[in-house]
Protein backbone atom coordinates (compact mmCIF):
# COMPACT_ATOMS: atom_id res chain seq x y z
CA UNK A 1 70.80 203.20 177.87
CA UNK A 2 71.39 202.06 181.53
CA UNK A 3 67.73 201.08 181.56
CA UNK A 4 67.44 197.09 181.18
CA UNK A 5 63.46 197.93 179.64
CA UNK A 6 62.02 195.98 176.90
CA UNK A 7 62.78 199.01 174.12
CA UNK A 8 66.36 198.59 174.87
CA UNK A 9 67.54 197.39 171.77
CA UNK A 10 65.47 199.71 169.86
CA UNK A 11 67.58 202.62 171.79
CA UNK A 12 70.87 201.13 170.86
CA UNK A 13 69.66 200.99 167.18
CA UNK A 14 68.74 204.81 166.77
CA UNK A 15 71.45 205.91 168.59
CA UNK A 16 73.75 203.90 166.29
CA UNK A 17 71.76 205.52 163.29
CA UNK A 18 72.37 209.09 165.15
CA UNK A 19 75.99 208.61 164.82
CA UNK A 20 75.88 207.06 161.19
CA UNK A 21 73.51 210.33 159.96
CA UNK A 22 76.20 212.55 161.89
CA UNK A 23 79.64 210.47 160.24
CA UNK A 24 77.82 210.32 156.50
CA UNK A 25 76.80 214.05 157.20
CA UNK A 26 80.38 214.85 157.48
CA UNK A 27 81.42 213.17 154.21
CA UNK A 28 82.79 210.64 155.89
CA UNK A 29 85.49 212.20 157.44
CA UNK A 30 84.37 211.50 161.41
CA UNK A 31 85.23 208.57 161.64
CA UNK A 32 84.41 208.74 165.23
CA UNK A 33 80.96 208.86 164.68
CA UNK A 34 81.29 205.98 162.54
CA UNK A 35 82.62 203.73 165.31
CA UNK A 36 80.04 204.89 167.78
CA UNK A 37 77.65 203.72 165.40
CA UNK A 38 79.52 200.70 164.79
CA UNK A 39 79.77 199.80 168.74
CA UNK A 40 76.09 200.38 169.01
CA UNK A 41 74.95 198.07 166.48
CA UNK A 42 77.52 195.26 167.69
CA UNK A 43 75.92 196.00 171.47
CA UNK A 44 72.48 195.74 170.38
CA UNK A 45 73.35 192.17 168.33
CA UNK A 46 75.11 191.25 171.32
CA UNK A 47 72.38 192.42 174.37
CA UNK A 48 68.89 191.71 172.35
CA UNK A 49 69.52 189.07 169.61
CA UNK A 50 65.59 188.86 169.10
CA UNK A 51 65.16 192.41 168.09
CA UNK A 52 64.40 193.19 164.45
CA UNK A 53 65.58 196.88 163.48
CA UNK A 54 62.91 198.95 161.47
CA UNK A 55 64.11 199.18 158.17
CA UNK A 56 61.17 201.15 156.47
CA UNK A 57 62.63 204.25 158.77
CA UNK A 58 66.54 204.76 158.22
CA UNK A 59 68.58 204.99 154.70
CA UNK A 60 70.07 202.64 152.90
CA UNK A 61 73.34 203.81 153.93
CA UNK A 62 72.33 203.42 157.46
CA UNK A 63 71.30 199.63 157.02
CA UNK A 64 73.91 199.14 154.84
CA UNK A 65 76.00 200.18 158.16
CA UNK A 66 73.78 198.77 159.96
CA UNK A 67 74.37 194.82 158.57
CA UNK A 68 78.21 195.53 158.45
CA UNK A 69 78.41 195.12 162.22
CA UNK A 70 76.02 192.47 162.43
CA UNK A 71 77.91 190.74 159.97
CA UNK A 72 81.48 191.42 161.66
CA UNK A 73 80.29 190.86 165.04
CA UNK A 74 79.08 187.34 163.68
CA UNK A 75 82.53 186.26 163.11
């Protein structure tokens, strides 16, 4: 993630969808994973503002996720 490359943002995205898939996996009940995914959305929105996450390949849970902390980190 240290890497400043060009598919930065698109790290930061599946990562955060990593942790989503692992805190939905668990019921819902690590929340941990939840926040990870939560920071890495809001760091992605934050460090590449042009990048458009690919929506055909993660759940609707995920980009429901997903556009919660775009939406809070608007704010």
């Amino acid at each position: 993630m240290d890497n400043h490359g060009r598919k930065r943002g698109l790290a930061y995205f599946f990562r955060g969808a990593a942790h989503a898939s692992r805190y939905f996996l668990s019921g819902g009940v690590d929340t941990s994973q939840k926040e990870l995914a939560l920071a890495d959305f809001r760091t992605l929105q934050k460090d590449a503002r042009q990048f458009q996450p690919p929506r055909d390949y993660v759940s609707p849970k995920i980009w429901s996720l997903y556009s919660q902390a775009v939406s809070g980190s608007a704010r």
